[in-house]
C-alpha atoms as a PDB file:
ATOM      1  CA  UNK A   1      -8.887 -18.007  21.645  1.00  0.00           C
ATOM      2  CA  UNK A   2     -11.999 -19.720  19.709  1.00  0.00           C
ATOM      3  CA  UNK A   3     -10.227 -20.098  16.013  1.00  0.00           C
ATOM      4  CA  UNK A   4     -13.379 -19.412  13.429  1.00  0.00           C
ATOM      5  CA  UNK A   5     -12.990 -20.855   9.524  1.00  0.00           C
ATOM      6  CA  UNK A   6     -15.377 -19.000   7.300  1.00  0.00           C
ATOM      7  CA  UNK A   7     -17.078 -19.940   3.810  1.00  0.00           C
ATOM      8  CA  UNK A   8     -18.054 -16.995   1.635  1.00  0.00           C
ATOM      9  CA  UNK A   9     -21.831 -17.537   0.027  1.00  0.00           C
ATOM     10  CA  UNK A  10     -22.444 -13.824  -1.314  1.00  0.00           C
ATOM     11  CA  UNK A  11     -26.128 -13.774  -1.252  1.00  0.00           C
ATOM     12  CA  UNK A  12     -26.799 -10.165  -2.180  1.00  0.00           C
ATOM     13  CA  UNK A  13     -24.766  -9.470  -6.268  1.00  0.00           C
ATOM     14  CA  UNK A  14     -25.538  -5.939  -6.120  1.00  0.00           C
ATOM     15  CA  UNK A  15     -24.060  -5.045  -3.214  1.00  0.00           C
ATOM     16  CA  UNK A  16     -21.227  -7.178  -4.076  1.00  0.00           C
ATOM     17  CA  UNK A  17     -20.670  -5.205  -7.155  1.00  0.00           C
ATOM     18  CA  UNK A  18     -20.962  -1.648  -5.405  1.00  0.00           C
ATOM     19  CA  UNK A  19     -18.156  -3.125  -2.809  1.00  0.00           C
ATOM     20  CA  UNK A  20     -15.752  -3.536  -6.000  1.00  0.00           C
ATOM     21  CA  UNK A  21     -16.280  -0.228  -7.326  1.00  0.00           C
ATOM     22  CA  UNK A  22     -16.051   1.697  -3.748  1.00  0.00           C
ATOM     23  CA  UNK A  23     -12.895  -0.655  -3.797  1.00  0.00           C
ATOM     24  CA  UNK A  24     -11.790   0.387  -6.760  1.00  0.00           C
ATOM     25  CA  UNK A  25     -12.296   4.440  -6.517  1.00  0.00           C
ATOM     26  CA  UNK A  26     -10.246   4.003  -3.235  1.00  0.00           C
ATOM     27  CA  UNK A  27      -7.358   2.337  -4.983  1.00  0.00           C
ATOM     28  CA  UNK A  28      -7.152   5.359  -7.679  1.00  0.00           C
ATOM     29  CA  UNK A  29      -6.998   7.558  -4.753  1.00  0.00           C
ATOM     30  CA  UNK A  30      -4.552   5.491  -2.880  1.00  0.00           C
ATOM     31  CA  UNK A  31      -2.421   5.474  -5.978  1.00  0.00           C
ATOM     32  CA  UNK A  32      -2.806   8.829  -6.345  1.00  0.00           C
ATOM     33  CA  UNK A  33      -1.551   9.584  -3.031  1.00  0.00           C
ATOM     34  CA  UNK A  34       2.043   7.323  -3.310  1.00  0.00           C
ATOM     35  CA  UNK A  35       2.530   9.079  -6.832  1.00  0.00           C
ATOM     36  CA  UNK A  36       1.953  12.384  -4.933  1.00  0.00           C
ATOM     37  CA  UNK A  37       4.276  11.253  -1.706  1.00  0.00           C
ATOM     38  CA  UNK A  38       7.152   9.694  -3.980  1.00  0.00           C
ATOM     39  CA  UNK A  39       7.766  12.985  -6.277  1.00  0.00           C
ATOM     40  CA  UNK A  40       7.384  15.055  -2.628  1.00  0.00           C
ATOM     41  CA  UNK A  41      10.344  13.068  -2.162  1.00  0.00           C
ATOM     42  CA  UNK A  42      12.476  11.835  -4.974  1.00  0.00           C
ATOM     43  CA  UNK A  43      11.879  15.566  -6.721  1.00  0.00           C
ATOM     44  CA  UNK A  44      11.612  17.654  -4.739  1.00  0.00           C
ATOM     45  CA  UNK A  45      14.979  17.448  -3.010  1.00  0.00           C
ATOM     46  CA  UNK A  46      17.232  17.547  -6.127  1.00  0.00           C
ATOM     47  CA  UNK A  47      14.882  21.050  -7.038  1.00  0.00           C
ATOM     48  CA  UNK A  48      15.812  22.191  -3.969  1.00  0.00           C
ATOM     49  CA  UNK A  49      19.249  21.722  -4.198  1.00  0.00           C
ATOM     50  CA  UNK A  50      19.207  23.223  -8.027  1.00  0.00           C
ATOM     51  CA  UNK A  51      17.177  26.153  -6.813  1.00  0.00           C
ATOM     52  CA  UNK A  52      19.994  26.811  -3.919  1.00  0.00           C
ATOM     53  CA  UNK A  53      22.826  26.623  -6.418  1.00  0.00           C
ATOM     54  CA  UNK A  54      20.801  29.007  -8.998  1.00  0.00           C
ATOM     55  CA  UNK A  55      20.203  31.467  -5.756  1.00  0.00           C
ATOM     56  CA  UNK A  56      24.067  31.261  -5.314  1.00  0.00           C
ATOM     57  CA  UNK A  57      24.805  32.298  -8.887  1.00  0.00           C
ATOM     58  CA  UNK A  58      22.492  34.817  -9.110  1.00  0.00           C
ATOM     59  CA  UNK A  59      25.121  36.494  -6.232  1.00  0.00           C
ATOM     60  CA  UNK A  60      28.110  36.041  -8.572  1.00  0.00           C
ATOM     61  CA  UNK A  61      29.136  38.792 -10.014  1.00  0.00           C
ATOM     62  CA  UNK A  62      31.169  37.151 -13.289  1.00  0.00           C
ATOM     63  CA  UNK A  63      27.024  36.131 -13.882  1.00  0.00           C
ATOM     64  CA  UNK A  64      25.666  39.021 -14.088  1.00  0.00           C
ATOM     65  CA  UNK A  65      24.773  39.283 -17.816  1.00  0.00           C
ATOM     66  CA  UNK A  66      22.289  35.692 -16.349  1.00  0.00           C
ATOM     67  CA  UNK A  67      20.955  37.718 -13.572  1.00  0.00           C
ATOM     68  CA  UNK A  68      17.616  37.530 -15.198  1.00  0.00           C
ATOM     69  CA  UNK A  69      17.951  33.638 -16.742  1.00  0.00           C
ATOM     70  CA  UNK A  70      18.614  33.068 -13.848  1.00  0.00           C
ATOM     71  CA  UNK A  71      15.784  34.250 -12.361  1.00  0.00           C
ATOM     72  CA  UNK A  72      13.304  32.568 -14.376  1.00  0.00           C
ATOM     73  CA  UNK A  73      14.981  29.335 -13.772  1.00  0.00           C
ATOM     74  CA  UNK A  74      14.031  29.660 -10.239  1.00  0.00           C
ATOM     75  CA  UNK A  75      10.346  30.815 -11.271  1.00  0.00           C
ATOM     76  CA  UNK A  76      10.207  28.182 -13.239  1.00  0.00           C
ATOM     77  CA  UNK A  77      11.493  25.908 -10.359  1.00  0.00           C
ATOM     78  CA  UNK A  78       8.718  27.450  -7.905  1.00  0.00           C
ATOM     79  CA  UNK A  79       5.929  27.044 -10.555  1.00  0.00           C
ATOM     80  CA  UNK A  80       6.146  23.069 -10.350  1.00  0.00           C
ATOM     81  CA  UNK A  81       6.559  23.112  -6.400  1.00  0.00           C
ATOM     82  CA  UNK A  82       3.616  24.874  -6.647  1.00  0.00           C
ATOM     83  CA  UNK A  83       1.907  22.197  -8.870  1.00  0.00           C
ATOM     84  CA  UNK A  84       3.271  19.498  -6.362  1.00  0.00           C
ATOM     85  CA  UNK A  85       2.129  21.130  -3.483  1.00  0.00           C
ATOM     86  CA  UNK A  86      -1.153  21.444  -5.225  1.00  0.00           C
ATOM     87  CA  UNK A  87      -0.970  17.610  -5.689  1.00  0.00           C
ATOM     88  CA  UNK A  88      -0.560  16.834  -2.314  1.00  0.00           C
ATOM     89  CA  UNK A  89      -2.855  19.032  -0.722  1.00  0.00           C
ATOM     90  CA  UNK A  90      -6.041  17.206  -2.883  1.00  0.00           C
ATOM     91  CA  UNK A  91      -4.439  14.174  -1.562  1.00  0.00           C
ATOM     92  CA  UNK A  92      -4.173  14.763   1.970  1.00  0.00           C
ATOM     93  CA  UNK A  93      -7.941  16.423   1.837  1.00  0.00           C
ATOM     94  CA  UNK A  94      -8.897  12.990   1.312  1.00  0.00           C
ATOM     95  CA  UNK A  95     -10.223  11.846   4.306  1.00  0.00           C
ATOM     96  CA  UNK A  96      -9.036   8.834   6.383  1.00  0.00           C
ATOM     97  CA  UNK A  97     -11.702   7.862   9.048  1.00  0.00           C
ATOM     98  CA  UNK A  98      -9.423   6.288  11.641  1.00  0.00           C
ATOM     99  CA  UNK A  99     -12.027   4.492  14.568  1.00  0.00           C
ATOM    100  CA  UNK A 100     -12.054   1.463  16.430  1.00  0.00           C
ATOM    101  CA  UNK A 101     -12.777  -1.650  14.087  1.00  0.00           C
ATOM    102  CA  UNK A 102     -12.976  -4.917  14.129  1.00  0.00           C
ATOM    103  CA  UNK A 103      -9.811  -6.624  12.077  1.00  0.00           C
ATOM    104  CA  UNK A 104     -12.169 -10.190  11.306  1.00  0.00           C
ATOM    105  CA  UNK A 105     -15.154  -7.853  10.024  1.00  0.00           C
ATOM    106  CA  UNK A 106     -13.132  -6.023   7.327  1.00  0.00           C
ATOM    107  CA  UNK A 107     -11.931  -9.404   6.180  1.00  0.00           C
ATOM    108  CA  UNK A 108     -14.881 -10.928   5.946  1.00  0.00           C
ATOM    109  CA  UNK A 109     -16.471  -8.248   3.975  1.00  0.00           C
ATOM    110  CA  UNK A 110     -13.805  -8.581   0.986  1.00  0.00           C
ATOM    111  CA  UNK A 111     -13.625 -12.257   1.163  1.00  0.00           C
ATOM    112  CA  UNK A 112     -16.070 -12.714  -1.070  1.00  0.00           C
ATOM    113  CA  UNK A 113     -13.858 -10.657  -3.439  1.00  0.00           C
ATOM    114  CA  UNK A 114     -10.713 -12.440  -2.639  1.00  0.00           C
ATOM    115  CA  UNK A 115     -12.170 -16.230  -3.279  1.00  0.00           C
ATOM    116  CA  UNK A 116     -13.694 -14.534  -6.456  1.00  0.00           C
ATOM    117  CA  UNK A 117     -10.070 -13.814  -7.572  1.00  0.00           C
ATOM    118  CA  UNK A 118      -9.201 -17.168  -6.260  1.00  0.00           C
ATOM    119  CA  UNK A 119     -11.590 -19.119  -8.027  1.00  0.00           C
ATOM    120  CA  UNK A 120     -10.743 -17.424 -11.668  1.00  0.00           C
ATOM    121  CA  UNK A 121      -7.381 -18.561 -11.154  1.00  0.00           C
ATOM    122  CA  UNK A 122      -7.904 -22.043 -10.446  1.00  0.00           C
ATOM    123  CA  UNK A 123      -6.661 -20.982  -6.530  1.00  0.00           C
ATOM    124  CA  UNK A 124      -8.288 -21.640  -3.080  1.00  0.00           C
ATOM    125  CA  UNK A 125      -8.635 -18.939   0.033  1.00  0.00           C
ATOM    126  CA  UNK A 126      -9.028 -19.935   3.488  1.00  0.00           C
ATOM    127  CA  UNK A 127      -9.621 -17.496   6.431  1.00  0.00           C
ATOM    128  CA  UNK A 128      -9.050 -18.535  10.250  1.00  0.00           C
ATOM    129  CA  UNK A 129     -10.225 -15.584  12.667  1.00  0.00           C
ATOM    130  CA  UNK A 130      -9.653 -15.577  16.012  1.00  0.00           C
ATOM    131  CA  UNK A 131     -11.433 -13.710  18.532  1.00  0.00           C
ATOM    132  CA  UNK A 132      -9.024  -9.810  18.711  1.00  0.00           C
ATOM    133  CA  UNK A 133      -9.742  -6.949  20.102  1.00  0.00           C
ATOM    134  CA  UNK A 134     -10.954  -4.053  18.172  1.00  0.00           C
ATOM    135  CA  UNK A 135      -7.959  -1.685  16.789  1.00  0.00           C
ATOM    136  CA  UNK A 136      -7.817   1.574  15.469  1.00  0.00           C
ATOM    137  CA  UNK A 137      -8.091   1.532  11.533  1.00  0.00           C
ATOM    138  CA  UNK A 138      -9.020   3.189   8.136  1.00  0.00           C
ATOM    139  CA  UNK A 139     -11.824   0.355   6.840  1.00  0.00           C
ATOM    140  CA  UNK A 140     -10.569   1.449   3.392  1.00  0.00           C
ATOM    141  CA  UNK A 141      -7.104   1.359   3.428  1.00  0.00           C
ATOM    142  CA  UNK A 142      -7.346  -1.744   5.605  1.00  0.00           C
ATOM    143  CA  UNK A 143      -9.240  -3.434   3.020  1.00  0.00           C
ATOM    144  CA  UNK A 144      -6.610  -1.881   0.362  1.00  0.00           C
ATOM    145  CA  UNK A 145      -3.699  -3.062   1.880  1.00  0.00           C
ATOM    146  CA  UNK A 146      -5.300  -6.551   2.451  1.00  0.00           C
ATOM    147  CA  UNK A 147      -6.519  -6.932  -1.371  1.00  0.00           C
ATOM    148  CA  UNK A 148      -2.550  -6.063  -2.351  1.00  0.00           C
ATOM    149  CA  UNK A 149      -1.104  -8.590  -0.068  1.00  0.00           C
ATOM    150  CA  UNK A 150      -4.170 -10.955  -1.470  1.00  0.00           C
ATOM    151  CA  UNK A 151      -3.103 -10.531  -4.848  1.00  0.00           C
ATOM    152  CA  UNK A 152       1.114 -10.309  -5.282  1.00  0.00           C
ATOM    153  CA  UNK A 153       0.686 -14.178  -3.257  1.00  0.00           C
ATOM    154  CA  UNK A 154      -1.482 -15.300  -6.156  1.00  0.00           C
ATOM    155  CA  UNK A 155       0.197 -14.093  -8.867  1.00  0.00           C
ATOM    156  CA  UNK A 156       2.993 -15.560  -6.889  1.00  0.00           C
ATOM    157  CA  UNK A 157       1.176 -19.129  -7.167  1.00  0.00           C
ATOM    158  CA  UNK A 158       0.529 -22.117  -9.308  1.00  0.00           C
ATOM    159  CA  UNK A 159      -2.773 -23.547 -10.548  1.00  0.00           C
ATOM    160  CA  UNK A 160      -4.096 -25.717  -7.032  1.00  0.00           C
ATOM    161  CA  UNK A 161      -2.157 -23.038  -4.799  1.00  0.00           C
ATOM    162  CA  UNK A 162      -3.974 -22.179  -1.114  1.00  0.00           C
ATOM    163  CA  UNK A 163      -3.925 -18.725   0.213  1.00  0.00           C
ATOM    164  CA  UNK A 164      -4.547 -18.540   4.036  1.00  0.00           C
ATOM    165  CA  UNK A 165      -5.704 -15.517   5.774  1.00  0.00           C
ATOM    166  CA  UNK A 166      -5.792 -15.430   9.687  1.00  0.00           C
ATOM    167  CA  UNK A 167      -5.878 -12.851  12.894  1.00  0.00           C
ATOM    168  CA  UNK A 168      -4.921 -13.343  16.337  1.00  0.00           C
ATOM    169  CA  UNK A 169      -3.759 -11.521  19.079  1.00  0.00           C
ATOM    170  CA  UNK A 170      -0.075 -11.520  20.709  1.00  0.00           C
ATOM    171  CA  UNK A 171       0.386  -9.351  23.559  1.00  0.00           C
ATOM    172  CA  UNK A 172      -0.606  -5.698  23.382  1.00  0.00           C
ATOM    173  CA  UNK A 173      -0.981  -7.000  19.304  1.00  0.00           C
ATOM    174  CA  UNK A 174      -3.192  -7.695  16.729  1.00  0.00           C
ATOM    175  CA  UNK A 175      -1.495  -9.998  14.286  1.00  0.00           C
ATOM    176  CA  UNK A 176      -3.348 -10.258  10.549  1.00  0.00           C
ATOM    177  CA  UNK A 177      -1.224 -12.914   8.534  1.00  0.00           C
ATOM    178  CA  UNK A 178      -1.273 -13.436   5.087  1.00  0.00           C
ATOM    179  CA  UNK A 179       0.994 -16.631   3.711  1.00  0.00           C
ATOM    180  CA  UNK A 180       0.911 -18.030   0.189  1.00  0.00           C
ATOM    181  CA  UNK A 181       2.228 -21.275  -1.360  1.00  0.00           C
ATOM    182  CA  UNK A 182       4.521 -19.662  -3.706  1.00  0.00           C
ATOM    183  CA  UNK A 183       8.138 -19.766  -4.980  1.00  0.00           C
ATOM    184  CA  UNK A 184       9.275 -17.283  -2.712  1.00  0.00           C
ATOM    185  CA  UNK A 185      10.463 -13.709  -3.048  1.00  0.00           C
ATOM    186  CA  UNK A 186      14.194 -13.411  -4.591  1.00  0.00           C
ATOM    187  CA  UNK A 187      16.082 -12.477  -1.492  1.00  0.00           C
ATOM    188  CA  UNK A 188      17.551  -9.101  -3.722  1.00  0.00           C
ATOM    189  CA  UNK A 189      13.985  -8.005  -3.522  1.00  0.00           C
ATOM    190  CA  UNK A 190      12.529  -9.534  -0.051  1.00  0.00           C
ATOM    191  CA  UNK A 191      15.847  -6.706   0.838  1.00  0.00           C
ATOM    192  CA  UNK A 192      13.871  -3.459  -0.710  1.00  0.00           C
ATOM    193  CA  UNK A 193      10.348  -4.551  -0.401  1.00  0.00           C
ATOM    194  CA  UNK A 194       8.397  -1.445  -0.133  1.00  0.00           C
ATOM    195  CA  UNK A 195      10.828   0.345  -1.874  1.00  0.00           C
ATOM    196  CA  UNK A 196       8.155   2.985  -4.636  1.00  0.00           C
ATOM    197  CA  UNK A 197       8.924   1.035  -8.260  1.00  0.00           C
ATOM    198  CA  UNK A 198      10.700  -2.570  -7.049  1.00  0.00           C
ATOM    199  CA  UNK A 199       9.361  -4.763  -9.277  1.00  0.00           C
ATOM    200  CA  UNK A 200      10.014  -8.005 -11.127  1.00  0.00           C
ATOM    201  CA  UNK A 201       7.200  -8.002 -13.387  1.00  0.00           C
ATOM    202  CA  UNK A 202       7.666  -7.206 -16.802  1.00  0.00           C
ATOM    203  CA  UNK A 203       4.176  -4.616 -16.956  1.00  0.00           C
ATOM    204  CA  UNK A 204       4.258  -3.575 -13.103  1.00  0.00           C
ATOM    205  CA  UNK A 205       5.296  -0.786 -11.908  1.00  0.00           C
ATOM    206  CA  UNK A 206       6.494  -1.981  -8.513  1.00  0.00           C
ATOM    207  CA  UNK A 207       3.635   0.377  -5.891  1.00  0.00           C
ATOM    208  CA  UNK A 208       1.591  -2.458  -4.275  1.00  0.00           C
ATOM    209  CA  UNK A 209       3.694  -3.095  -1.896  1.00  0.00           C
ATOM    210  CA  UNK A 210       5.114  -0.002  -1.164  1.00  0.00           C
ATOM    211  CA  UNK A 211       1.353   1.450  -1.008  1.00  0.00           C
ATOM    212  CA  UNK A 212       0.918  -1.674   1.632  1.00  0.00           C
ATOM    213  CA  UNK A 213       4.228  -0.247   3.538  1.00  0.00           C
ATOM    214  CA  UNK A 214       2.454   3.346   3.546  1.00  0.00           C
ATOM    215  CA  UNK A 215      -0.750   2.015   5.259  1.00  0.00           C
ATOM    216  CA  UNK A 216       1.245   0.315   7.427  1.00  0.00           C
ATOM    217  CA  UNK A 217       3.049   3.108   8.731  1.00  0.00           C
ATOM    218  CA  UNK A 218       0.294   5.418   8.917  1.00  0.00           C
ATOM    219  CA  UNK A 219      -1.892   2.846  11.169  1.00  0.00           C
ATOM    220  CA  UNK A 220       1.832   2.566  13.259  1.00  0.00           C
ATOM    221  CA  UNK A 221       1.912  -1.081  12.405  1.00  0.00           C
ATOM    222  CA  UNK A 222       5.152  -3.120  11.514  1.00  0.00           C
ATOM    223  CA  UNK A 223       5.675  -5.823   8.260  1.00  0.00           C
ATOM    224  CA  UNK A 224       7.366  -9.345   8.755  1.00  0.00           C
ATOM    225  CA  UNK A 225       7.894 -11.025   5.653  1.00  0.00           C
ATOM    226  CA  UNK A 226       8.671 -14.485   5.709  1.00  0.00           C
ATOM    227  CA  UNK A 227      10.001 -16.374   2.404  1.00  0.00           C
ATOM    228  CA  UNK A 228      11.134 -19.512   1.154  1.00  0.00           C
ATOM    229  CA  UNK A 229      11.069 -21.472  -2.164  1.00  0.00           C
ATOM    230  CA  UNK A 230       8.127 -23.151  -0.143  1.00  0.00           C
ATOM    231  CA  UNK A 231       5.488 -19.866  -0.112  1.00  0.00           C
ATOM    232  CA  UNK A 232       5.669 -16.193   1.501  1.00  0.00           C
ATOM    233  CA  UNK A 233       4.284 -14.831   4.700  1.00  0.00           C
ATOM    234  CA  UNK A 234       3.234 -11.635   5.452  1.00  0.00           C
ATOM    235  CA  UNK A 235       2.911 -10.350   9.089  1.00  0.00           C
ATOM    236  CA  UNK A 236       1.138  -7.318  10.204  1.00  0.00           C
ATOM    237  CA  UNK A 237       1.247  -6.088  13.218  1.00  0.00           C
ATOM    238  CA  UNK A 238      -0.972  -3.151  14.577  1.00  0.00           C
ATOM    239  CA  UNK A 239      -0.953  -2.056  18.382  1.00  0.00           C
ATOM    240  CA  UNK A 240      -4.527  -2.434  20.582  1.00  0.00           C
ATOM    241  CA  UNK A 241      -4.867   0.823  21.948  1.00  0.00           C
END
């Protein structure tokens, strides 16, 4: 495989600027989604549990006199499933166009975003693309879940750090790896990465990698992580159909 290094040189500013914004309408949606997904899950079970205790009651015959508090409890109850379900269902209207795409040409379209980043922090990018075959993908959550990755490894880095982005194929495979110089993730949290809220930042509230996770699974591709006091590396896999 022919291993490709690439500059950016955006040419065209405007178009450059209408890339960040598409960028960063898709990232309110995306964030909109895991909100959606985690209270579908971490709420929506203990409700179901109260609701089958206050159904329970509601049979007891000592309770009668709260037959009708009851009652509205469990309204009450069904009125913010209701509002979840709501939730969800403007999230999962959201599109996802899923088609055969090449890995290096998403990449290469945010790079010039990525060194951007890089070069306001005093940081460095490099990409190495080799030649893969095209994969099924969402172009937008592709590019979300590499603009994540892109940024926890340089707020994980020093002034001078280098960022290194590279594809290549292994197997039935397409490998996209993403490896920072940093200090390493503490091994209590390289244990629940892409657990909804893990975080060790004082103002974060712990979803870019677990939004990262989520694309992952939905495109049926697995995440390696790889860290030492010496830098981090993430490993995506996604299968060539």
């Amino acid at each position: 495989m022919k291993n490709r290094v690439y500059e950016s040189n955006p040419e065209d500013k405007e178009s450059l600027e209408i890339l960040k914004a598409e960028i960063a309408d898709f990232e309110n949606l995306i964030l909109m989604r895991e909100i959606a997904e985690i209270i579908s899950h971490e709420i929506r079970n203990p409700m179901t549990t109260v609701r089958g205790f206050l159904q329970m009651f509601i049979q007891k015959p000592s309770l009668a006199e709260n037959k009708e508090y009851l009652k509205m409890m469990i309204e009450e109850l069904d009125d913010v499933n209701s509002i979840i379900s709501g939730f969800l269902a403007v999230n999962e209207g959201a599109e996802r166009h899923i088609r055969l795409c090449d890995l290096n040409l998403i990449i290469k379209s945010i790079f010039p975003l990525i060194q951007a980043k890089a070069n306001q922090e005093g940081k460095s990018v490099q990409i190495y693309l080799q030649d893969i075959p095209d994969i099924l993908l969402s172009i937008e959550e592709i590019r979300h879940l590499i603009l994540k990755m892109c940024r926890n490894s340089f707020e994980a880095m020093d002034s001078n750090g280098i960022l290194v982005i590279s594809t290549r194929q292994e197997e039935d495979k397409v490998v996209l790896v993403i490896q920072d110089e940093g200090k390493g993730i503490d091994p209590e949290i390289l244990e629940k990465l892409g657990t909804p809220f893990l975080t060790n930042k004082e103002m974060g509230i712990g979803l870019n990698l677990s939004v990262c996770y989520r694309i992952a699974k939905r495109h049926e591709a697995l995440i390696e992580v790889n860290s030492s006091q010496k830098g981090t590396v993430f490993i995506v896999r996604f299968k060539i159909p």
